[in-house]
Protein backbone atom coordinates (compact mmCIF):
# COMPACT_ATOMS: atom_id res chain seq x y z
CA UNK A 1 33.29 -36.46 -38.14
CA UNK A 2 32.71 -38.50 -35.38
CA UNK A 3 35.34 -40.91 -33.42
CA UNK A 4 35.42 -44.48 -32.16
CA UNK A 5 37.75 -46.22 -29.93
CA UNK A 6 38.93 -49.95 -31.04
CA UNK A 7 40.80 -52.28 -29.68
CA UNK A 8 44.73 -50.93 -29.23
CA UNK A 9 46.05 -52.25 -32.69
CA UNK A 10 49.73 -52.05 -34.07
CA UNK A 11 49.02 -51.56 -37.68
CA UNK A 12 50.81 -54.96 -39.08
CA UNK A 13 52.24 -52.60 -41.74
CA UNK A 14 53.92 -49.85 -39.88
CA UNK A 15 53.68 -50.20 -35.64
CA UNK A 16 51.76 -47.40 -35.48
CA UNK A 17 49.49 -48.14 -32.51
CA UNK A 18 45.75 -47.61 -33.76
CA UNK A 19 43.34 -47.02 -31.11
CA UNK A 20 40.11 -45.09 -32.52
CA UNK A 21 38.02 -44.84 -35.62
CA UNK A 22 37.08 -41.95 -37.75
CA UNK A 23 34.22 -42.14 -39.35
CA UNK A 24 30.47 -39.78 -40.76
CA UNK A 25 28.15 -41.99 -40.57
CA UNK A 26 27.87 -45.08 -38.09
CA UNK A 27 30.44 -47.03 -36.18
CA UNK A 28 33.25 -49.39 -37.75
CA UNK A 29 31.51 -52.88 -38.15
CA UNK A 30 33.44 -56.21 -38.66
CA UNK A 31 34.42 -56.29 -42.57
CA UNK A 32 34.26 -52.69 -42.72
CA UNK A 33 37.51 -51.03 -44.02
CA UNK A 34 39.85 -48.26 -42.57
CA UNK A 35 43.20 -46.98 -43.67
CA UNK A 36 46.64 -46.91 -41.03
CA UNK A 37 47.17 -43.22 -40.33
CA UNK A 38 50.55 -43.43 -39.87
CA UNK A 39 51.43 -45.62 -43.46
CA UNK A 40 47.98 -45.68 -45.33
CA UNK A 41 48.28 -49.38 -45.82
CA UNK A 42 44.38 -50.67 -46.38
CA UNK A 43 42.93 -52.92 -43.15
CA UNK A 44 39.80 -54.11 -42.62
CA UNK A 45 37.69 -54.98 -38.59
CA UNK A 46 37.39 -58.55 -37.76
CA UNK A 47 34.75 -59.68 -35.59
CA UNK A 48 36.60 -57.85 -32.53
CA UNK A 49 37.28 -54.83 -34.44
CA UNK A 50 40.98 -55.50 -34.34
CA UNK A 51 42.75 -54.25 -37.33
CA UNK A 52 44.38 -56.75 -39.94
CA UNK A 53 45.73 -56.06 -43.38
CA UNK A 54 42.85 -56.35 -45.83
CA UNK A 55 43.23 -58.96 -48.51
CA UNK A 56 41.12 -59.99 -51.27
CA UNK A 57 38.05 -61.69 -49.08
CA UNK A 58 37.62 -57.93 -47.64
CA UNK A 59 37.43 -56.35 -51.14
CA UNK A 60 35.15 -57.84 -52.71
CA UNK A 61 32.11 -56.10 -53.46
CA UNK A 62 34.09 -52.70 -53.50
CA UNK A 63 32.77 -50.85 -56.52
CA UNK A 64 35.34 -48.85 -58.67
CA UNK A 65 34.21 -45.32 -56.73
CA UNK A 66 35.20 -47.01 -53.31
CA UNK A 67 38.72 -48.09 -54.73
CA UNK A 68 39.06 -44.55 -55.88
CA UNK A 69 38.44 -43.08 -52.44
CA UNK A 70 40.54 -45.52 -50.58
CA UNK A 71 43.63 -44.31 -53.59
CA UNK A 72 43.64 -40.12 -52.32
CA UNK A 73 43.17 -41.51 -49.07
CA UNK A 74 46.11 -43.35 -49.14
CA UNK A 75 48.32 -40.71 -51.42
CA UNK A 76 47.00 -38.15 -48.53
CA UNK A 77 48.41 -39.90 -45.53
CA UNK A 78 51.48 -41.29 -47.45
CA UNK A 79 52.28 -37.31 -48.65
CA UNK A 80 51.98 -36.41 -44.89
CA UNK A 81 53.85 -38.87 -43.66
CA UNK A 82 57.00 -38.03 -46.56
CA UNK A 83 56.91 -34.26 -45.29
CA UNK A 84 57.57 -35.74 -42.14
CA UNK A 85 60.80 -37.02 -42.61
């Protein structure tokens, strides 16, 4: 797993100040997606690689596996976050 620093973000959701990428295989690309580690709401890189909450235009193309993944992404971070409190 490699890292990436981005642009310091708040996510829009949560505050949580996002400042690096996680990713395998290349770095995040405008339109690519990410999840907030702090809330697991679903954003997506604009041409800066700032951070917004995805919306429809950013899913499209997503195929059914992809939605999946993003889902126990999601339920993982959420989970961590709960034992937190």
């Amino acid at each position: 797993m490699k890292t990436t620093d981005v642009p310091l973000t708040p996510c829009p959701t949560c505050g949580k100040i996002l400042e690096c990428a996680s990713h395998t295989k290349r770095e995040p690309r405008p339109g690519d997606l990410s999840v907030c580690i702090g809330c697991g709401e679903l954003l997506a890189f604009d041409a800066h690689l700032v951070l917004h909450v995805a919306d429809l235009r950013d899913l499209i193309g997503l195929d059914y596996r992809m939605f999946k993944r993003i889902g126990k992404l999601q339920a993982l971070v959420r989970k961590k976050r709960i034992g937190k409190k």
